[in-house]
PDB file of N, CA and C in Angstrom:
ATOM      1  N   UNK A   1      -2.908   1.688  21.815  1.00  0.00           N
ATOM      2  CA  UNK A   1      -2.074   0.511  21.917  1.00  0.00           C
ATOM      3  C   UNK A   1      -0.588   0.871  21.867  1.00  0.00           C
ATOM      4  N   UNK A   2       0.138   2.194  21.257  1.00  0.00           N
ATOM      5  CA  UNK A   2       1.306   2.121  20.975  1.00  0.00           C
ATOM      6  C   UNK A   2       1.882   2.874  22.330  1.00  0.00           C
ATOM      7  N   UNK A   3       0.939   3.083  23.320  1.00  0.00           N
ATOM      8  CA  UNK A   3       1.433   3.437  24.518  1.00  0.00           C
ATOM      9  C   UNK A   3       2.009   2.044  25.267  1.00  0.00           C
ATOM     10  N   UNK A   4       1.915   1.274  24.792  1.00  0.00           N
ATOM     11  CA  UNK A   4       2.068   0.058  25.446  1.00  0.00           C
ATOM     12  C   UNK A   4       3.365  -0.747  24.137  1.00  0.00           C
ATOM     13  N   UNK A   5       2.677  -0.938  23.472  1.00  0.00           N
ATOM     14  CA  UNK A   5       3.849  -1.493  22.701  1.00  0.00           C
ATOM     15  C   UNK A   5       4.032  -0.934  21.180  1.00  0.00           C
ATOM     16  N   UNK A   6       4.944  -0.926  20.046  1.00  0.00           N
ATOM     17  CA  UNK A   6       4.205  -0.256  18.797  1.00  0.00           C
ATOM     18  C   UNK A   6       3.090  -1.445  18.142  1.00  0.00           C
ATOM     19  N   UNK A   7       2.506  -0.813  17.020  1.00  0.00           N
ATOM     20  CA  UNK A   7       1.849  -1.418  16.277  1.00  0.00           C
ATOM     21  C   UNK A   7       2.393  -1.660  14.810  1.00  0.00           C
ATOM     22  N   UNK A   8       2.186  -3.074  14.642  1.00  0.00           N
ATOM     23  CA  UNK A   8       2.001  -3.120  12.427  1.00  0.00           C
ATOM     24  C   UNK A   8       1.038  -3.851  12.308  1.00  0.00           C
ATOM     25  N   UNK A   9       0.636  -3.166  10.985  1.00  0.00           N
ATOM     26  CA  UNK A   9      -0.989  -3.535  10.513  1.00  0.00           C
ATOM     27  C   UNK A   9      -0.486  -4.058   9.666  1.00  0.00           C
ATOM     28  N   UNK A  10      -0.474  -5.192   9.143  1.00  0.00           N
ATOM     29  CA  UNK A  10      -0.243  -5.755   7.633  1.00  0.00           C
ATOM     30  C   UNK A  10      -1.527  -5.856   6.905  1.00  0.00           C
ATOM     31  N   UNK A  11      -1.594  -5.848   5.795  1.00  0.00           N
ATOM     32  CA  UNK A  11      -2.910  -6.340   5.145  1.00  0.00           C
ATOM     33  C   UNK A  11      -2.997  -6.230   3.555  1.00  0.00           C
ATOM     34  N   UNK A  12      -4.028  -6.523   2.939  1.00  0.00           N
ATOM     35  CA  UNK A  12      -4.709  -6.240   2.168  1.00  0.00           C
ATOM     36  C   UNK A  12      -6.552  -5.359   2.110  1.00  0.00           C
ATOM     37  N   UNK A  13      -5.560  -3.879   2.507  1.00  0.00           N
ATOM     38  CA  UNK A  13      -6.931  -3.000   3.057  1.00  0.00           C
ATOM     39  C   UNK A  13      -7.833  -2.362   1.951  1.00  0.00           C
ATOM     40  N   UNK A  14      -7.199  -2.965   0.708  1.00  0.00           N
ATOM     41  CA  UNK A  14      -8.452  -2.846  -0.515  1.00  0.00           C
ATOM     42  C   UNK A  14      -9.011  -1.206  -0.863  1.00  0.00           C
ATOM     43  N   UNK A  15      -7.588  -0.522  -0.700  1.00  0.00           N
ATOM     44  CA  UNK A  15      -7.756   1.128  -1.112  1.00  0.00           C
ATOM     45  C   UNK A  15      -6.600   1.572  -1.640  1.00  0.00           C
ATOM     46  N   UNK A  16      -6.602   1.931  -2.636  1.00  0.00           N
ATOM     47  CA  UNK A  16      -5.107   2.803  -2.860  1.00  0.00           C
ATOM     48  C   UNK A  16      -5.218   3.925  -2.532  1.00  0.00           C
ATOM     49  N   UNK A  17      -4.499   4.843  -1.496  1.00  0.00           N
ATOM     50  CA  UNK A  17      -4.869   5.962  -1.049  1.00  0.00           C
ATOM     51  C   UNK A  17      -4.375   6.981  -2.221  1.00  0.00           C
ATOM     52  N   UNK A  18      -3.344   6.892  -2.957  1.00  0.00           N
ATOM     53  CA  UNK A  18      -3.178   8.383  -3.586  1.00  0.00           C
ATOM     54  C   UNK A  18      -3.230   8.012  -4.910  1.00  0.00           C
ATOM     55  N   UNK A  19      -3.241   8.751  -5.636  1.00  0.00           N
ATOM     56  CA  UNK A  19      -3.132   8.883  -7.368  1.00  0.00           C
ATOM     57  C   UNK A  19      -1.675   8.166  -7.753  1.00  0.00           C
ATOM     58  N   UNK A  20      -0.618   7.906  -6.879  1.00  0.00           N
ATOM     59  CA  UNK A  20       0.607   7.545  -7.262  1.00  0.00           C
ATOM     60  C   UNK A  20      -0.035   5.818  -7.055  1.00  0.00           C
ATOM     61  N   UNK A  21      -0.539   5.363  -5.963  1.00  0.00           N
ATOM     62  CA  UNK A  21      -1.355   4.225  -6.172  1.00  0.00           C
ATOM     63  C   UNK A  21      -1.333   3.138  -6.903  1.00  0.00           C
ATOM     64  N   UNK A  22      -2.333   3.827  -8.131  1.00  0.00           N
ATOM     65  CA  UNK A  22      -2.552   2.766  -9.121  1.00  0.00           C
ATOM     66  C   UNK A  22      -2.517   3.963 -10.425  1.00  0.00           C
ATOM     67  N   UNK A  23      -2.218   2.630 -11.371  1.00  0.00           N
ATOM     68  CA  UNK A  23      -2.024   2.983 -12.778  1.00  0.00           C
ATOM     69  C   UNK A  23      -2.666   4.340 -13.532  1.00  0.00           C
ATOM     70  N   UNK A  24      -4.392   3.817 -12.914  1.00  0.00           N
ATOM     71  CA  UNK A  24      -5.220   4.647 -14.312  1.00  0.00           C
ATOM     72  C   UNK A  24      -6.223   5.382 -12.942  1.00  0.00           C
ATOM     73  N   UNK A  25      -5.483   6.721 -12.352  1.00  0.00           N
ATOM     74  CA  UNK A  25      -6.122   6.753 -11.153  1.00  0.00           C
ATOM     75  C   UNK A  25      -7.649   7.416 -11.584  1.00  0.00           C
ATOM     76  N   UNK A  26      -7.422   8.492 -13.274  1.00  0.00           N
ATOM     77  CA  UNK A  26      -8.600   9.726 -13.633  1.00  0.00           C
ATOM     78  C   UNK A  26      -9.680   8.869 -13.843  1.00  0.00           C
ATOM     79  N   UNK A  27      -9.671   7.723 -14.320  1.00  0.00           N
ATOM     80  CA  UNK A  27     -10.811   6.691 -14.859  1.00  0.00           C
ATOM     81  C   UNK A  27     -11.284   5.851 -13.583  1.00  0.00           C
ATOM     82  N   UNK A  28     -10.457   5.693 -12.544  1.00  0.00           N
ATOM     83  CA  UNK A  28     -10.878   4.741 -11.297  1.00  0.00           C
ATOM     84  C   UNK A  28     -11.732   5.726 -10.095  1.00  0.00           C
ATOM     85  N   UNK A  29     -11.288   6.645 -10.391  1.00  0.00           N
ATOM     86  CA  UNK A  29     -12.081   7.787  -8.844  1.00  0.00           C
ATOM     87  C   UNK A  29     -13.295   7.128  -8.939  1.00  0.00           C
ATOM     88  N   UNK A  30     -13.846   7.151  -7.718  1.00  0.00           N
ATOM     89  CA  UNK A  30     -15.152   6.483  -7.540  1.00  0.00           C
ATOM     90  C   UNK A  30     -15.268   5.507  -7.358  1.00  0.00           C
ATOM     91  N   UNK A  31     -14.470   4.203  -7.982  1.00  0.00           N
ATOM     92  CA  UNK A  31     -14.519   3.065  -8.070  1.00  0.00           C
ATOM     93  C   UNK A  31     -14.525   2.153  -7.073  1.00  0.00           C
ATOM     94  N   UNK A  32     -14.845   1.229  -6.426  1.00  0.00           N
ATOM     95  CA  UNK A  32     -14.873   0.370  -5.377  1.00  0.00           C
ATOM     96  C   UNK A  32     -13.148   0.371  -5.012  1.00  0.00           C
ATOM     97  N   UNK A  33     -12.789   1.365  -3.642  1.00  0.00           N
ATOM     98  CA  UNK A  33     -11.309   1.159  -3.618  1.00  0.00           C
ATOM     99  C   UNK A  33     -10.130   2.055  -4.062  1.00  0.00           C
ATOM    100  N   UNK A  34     -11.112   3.347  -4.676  1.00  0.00           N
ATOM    101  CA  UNK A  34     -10.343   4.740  -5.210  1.00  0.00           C
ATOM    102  C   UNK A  34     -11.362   5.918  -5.059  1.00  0.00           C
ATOM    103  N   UNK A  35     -12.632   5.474  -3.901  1.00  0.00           N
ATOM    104  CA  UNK A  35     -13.450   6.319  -3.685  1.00  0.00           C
ATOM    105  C   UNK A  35     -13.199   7.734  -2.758  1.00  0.00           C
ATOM    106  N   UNK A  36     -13.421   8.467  -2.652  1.00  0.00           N
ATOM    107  CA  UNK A  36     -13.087   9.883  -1.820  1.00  0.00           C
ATOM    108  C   UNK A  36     -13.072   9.437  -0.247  1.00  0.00           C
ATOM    109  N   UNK A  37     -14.426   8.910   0.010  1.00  0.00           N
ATOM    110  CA  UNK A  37     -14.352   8.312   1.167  1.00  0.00           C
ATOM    111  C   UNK A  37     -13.800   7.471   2.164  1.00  0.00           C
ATOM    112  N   UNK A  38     -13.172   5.836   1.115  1.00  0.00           N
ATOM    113  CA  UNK A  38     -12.186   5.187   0.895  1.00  0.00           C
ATOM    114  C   UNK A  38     -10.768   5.734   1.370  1.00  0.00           C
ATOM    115  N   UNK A  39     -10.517   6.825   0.535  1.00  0.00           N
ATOM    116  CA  UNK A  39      -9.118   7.593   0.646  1.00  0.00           C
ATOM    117  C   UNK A  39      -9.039   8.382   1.824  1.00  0.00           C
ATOM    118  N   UNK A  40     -10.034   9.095   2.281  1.00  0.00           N
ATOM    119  CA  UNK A  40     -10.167   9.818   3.332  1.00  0.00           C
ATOM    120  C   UNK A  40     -10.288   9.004   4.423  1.00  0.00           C
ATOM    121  N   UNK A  41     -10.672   7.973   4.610  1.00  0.00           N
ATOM    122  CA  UNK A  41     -10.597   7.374   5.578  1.00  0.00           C
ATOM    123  C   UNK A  41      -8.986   6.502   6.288  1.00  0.00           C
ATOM    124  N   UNK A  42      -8.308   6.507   4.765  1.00  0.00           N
ATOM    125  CA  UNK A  42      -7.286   6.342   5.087  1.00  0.00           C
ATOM    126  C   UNK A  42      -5.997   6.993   5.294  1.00  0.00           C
ATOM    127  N   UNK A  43      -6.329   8.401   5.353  1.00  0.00           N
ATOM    128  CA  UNK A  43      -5.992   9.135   5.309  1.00  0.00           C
ATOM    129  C   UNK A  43      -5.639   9.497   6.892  1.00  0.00           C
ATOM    130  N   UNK A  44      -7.308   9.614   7.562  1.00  0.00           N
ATOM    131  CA  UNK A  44      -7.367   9.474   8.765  1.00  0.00           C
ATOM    132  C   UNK A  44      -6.526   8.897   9.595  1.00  0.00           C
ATOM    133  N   UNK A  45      -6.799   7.476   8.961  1.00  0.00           N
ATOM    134  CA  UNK A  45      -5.689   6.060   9.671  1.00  0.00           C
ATOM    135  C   UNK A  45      -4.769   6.718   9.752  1.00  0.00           C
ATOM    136  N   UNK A  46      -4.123   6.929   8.604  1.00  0.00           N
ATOM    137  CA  UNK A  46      -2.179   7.830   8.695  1.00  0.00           C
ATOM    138  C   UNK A  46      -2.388   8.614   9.879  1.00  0.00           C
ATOM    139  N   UNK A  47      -2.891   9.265  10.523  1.00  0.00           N
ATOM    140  CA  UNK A  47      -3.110  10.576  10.817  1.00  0.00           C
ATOM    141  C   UNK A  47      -3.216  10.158  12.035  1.00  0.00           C
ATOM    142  N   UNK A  48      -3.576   9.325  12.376  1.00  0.00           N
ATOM    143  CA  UNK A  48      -4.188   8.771  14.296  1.00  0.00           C
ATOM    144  C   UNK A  48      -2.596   8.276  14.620  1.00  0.00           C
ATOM    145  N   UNK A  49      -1.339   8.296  13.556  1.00  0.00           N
ATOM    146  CA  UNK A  49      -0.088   7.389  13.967  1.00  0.00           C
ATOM    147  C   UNK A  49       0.350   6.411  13.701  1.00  0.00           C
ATOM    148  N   UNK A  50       0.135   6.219  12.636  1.00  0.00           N
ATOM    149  CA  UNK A  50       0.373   5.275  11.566  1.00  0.00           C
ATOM    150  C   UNK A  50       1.214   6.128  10.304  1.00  0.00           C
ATOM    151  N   UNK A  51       1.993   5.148   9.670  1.00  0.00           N
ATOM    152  CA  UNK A  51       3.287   5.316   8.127  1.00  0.00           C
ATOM    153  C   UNK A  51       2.711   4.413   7.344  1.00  0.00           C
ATOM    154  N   UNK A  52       2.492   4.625   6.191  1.00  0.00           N
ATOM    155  CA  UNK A  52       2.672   3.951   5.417  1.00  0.00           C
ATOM    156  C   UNK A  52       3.972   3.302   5.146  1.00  0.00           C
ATOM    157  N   UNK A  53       4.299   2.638   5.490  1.00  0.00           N
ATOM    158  CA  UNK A  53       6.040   2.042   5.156  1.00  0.00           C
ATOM    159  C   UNK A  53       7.089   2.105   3.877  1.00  0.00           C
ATOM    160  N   UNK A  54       6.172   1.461   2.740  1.00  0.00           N
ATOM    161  CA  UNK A  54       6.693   1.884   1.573  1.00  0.00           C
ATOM    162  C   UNK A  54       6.837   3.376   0.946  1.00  0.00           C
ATOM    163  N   UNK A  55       5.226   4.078   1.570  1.00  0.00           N
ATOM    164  CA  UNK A  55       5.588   5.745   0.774  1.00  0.00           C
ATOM    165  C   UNK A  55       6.479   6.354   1.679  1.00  0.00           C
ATOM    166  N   UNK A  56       6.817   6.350   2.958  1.00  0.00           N
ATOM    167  CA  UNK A  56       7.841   6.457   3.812  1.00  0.00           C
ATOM    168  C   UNK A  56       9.106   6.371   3.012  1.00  0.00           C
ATOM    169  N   UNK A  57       9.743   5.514   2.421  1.00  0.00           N
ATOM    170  CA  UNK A  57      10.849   5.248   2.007  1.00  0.00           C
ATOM    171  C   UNK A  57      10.402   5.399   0.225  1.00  0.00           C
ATOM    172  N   UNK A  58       9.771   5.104   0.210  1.00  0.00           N
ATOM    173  CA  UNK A  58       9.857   5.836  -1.820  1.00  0.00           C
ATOM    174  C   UNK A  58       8.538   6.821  -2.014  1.00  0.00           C
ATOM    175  N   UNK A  59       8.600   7.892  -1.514  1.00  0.00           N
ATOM    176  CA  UNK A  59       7.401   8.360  -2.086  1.00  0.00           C
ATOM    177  C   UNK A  59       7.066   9.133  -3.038  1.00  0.00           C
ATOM    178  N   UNK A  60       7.857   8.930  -3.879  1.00  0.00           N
ATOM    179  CA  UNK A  60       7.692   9.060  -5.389  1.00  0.00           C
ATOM    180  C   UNK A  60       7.829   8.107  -6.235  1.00  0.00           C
ATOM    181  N   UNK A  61       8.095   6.699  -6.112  1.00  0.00           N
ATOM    182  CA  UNK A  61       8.150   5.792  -6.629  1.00  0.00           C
ATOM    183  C   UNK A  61       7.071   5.045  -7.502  1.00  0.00           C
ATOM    184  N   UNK A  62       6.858   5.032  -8.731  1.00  0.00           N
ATOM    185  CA  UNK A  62       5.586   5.048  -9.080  1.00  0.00           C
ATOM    186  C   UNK A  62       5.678   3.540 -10.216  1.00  0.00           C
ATOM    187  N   UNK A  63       4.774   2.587 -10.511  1.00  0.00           N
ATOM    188  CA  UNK A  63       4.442   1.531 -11.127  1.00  0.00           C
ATOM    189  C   UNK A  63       4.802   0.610 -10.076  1.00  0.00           C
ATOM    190  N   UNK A  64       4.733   0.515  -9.127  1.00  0.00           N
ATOM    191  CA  UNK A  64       5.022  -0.679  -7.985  1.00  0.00           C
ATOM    192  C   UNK A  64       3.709  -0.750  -7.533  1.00  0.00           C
ATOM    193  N   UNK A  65       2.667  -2.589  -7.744  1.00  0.00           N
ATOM    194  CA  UNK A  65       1.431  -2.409  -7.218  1.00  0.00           C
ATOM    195  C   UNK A  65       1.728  -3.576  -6.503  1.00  0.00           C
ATOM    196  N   UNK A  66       0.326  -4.049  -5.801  1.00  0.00           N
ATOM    197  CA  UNK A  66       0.482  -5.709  -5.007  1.00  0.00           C
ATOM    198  C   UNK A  66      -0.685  -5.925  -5.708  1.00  0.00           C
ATOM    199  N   UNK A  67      -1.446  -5.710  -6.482  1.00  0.00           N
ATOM    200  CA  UNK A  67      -3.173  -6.527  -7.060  1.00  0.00           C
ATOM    201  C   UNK A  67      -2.963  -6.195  -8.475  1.00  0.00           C
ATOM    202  N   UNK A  68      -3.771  -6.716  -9.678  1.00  0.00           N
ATOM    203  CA  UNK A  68      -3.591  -6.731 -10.761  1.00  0.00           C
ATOM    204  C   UNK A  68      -5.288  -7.545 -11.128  1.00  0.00           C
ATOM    205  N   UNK A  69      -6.375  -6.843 -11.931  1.00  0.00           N
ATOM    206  CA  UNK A  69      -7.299  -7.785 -12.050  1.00  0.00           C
ATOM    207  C   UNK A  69      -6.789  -8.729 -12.976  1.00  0.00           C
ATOM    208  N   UNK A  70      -7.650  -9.701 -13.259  1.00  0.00           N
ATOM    209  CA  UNK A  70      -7.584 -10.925 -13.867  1.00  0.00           C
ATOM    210  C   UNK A  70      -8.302 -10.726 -15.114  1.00  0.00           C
ATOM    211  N   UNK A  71      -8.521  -9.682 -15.377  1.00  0.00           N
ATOM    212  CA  UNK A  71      -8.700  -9.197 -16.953  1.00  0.00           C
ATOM    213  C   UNK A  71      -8.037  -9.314 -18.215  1.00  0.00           C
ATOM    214  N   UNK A  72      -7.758 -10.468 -19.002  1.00  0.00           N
ATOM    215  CA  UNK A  72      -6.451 -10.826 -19.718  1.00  0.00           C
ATOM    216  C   UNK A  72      -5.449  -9.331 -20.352  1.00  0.00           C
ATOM    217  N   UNK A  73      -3.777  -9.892 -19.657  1.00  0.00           N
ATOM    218  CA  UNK A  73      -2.830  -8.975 -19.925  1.00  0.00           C
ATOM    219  C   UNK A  73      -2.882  -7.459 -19.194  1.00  0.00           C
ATOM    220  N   UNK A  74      -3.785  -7.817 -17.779  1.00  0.00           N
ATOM    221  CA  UNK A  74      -3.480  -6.535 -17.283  1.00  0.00           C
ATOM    222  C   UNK A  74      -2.446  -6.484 -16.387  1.00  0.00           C
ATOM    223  N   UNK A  75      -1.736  -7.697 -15.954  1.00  0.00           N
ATOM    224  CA  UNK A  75      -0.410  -7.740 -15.191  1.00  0.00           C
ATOM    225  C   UNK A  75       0.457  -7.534 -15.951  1.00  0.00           C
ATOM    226  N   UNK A  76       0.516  -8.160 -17.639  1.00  0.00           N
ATOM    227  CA  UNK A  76       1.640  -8.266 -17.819  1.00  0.00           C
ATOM    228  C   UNK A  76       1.951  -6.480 -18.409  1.00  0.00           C
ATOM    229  N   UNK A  77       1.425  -6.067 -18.571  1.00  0.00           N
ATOM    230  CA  UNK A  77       1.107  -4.561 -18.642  1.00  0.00           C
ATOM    231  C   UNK A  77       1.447  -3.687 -17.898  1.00  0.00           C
ATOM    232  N   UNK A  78       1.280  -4.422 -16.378  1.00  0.00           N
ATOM    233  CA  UNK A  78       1.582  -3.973 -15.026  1.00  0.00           C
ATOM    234  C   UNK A  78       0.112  -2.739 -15.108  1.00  0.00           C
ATOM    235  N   UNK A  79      -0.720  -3.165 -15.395  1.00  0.00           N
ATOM    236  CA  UNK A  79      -1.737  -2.196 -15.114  1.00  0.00           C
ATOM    237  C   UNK A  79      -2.424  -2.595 -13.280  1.00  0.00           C
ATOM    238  N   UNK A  80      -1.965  -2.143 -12.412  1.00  0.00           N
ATOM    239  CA  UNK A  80      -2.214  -2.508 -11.433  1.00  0.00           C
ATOM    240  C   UNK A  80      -2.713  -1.201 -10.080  1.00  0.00           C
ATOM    241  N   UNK A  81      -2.822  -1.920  -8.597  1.00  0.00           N
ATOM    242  CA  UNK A  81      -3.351  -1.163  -7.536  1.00  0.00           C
ATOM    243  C   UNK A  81      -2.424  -1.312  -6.889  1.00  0.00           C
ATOM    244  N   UNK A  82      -1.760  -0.228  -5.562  1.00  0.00           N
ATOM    245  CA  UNK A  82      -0.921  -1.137  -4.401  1.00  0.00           C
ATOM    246  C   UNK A  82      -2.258  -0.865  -3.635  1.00  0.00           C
ATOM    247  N   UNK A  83      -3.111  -1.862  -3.327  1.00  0.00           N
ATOM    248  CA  UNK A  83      -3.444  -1.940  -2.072  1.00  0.00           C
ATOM    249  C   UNK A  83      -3.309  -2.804  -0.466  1.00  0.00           C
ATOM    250  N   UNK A  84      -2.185  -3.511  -0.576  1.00  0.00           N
ATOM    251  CA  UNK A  84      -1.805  -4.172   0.416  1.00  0.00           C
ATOM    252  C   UNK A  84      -0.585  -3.311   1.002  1.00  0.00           C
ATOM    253  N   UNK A  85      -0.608  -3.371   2.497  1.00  0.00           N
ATOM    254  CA  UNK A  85       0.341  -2.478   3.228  1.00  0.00           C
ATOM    255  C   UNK A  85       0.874  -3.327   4.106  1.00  0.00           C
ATOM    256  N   UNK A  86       1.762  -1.923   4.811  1.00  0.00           N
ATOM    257  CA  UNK A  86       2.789  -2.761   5.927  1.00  0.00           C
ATOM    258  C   UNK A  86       2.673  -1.212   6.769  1.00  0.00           C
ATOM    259  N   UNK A  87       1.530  -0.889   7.526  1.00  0.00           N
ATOM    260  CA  UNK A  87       1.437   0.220   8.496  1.00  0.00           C
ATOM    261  C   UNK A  87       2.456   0.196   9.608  1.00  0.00           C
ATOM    262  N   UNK A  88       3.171   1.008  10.013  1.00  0.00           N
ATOM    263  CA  UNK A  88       3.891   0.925  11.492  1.00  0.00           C
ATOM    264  C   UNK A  88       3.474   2.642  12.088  1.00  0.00           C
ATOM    265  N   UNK A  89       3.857   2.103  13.453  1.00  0.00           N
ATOM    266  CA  UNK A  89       3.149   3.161  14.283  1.00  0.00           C
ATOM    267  C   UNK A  89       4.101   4.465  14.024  1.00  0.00           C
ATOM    268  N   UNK A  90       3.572   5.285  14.758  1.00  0.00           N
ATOM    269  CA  UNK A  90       4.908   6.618  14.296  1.00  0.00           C
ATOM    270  C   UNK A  90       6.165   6.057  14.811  1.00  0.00           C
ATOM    271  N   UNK A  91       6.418   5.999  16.143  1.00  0.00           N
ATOM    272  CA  UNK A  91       7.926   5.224  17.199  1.00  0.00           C
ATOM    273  C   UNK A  91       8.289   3.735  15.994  1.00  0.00           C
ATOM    274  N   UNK A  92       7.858   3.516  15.118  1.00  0.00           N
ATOM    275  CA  UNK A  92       8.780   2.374  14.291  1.00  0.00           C
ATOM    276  C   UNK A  92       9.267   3.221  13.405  1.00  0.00           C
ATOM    277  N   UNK A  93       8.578   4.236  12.451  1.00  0.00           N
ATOM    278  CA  UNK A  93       8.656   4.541  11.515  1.00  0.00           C
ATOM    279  C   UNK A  93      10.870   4.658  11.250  1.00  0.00           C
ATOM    280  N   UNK A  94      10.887   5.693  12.399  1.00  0.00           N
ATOM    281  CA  UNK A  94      12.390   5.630  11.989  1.00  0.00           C
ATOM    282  C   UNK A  94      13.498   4.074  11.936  1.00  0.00           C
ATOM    283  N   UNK A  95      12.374   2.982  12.545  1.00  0.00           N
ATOM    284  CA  UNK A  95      13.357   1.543  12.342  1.00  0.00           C
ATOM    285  C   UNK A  95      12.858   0.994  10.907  1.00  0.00           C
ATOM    286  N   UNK A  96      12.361   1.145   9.824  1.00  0.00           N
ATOM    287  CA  UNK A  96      11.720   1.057   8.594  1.00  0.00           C
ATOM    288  C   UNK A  96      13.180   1.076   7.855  1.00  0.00           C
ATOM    289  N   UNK A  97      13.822  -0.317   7.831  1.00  0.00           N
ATOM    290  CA  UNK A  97      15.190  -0.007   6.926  1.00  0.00           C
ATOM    291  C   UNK A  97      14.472  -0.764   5.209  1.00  0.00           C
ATOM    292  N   UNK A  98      13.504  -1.370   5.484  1.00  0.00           N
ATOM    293  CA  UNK A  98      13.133  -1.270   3.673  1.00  0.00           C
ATOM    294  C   UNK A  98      11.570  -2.276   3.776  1.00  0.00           C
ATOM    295  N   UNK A  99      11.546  -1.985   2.773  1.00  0.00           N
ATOM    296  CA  UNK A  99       9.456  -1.830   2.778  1.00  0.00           C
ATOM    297  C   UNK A  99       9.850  -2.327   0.744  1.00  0.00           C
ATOM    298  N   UNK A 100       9.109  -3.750   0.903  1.00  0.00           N
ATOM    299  CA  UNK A 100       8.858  -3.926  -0.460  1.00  0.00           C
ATOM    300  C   UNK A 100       7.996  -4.685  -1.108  1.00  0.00           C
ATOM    301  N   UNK A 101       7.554  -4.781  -2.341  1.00  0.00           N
ATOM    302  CA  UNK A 101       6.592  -5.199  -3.128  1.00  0.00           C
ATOM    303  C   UNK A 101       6.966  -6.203  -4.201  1.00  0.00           C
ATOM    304  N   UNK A 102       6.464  -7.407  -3.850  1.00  0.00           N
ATOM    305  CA  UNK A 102       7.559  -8.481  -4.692  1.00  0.00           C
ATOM    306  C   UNK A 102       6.727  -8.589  -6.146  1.00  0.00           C
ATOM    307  N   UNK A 103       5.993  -7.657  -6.806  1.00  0.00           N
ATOM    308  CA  UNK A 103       5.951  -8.232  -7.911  1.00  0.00           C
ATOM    309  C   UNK A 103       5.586  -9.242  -9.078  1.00  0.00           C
ATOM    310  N   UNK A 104       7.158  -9.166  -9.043  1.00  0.00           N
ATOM    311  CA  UNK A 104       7.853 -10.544 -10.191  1.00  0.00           C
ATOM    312  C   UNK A 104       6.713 -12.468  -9.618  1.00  0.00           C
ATOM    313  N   UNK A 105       6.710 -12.168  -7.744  1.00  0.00           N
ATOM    314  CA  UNK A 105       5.912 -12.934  -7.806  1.00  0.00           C
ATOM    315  C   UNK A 105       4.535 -13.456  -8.466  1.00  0.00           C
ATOM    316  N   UNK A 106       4.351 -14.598  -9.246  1.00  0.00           N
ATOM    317  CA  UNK A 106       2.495 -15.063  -9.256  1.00  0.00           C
ATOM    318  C   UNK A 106       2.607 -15.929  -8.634  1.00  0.00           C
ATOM    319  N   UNK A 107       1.146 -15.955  -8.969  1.00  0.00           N
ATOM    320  CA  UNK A 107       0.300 -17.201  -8.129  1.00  0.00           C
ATOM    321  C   UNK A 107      -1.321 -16.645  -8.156  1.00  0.00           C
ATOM    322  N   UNK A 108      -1.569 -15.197  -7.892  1.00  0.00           N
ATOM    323  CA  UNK A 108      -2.404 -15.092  -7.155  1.00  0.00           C
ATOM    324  C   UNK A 108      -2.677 -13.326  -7.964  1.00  0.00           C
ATOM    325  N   UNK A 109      -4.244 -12.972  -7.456  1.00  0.00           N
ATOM    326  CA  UNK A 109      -4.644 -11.613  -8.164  1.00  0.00           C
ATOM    327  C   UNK A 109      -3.462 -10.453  -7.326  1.00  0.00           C
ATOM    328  N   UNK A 110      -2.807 -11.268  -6.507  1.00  0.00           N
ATOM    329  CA  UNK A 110      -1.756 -10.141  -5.087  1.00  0.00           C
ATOM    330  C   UNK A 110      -0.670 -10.618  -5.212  1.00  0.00           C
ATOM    331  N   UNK A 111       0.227  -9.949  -5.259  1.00  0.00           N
ATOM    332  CA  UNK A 111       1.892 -10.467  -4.779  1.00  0.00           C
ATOM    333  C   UNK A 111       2.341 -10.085  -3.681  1.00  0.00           C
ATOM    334  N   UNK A 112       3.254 -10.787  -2.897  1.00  0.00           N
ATOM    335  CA  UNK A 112       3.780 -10.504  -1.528  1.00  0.00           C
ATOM    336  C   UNK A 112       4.493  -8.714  -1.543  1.00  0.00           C
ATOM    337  N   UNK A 113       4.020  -8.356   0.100  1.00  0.00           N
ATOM    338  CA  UNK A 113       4.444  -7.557   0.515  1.00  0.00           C
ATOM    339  C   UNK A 113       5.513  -7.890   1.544  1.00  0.00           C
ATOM    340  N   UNK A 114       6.545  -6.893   1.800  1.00  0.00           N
ATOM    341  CA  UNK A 114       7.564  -7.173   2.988  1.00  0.00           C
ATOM    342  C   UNK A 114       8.050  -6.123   3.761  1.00  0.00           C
ATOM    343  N   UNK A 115       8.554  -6.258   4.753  1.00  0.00           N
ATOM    344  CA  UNK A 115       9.051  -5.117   5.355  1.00  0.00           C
ATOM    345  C   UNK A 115      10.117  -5.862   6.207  1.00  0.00           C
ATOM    346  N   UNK A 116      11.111  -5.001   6.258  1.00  0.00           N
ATOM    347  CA  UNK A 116      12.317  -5.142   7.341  1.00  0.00           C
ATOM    348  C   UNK A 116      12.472  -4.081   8.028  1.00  0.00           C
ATOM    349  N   UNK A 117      12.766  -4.492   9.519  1.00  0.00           N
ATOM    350  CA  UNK A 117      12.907  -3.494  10.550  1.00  0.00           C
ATOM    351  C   UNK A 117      14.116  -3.247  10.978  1.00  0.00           C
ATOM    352  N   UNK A 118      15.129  -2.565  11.780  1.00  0.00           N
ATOM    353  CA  UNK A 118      15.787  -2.492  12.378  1.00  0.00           C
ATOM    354  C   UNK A 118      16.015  -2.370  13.753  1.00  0.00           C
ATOM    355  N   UNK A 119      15.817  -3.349  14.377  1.00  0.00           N
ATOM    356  CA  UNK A 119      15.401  -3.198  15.915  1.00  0.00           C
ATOM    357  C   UNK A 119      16.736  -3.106  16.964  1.00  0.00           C
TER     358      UNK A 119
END
């Protein structure tokens, strides 16, 4: 498709790919969403031409998630996952002027993701 135009995947793709991820990564391996397979598969994704947007621009940036279970006081803890993204194809990657994770927002087990481009 990005022969034709680029691509962004937005979502909630229900994997944290690396150990920077989520909180408590030694106790989650395996887990529905921190599985080897899981990760490797998204790994792949990166790999066919796809950025992650946010590790693009912070990739060392660590306690920033978008999910939090509903297990009392595990948000306010910030014990959390990023698994919601903002993929762009390789040809965007260099228009990626900021990629972010709102947090501070509730409402919901997810808080908004964003991205701004520079076109």
């Amino acid at each position: 498709m990005e022969q034709t135009k680029p691509v962004i995947v937005c979502g909630d793709l229900n994997v944290a790919h690396q150990e920077i991820d989520l909180k408590n990564p030694k106790p989650n391996l395996g887990n529905s969403g921190f599985t080897l397979e899981e990760r490797s598969k998204m790994t792949d994704l990166l790999a066919s031409g796809y950025v992650d947007s946010f590790r693009h621009l912070y990739p060392d940036r660590t306690d920033v998630y978008s999910w939090w279970s509903y297990m009392p006081k595990v948000r306010e803890r910030n014990v959390g996952w990023r698994i919601d993204y903002f993929l762009v194809s390789n040809q965007l990657a260099p228009k990626v002027a900021d990629a972010h994770i709102d947090c501070h927002v509730m409402g919901s087990d997810h808080c908004p993701v964003g991205l701004t481009l520079q076109l």
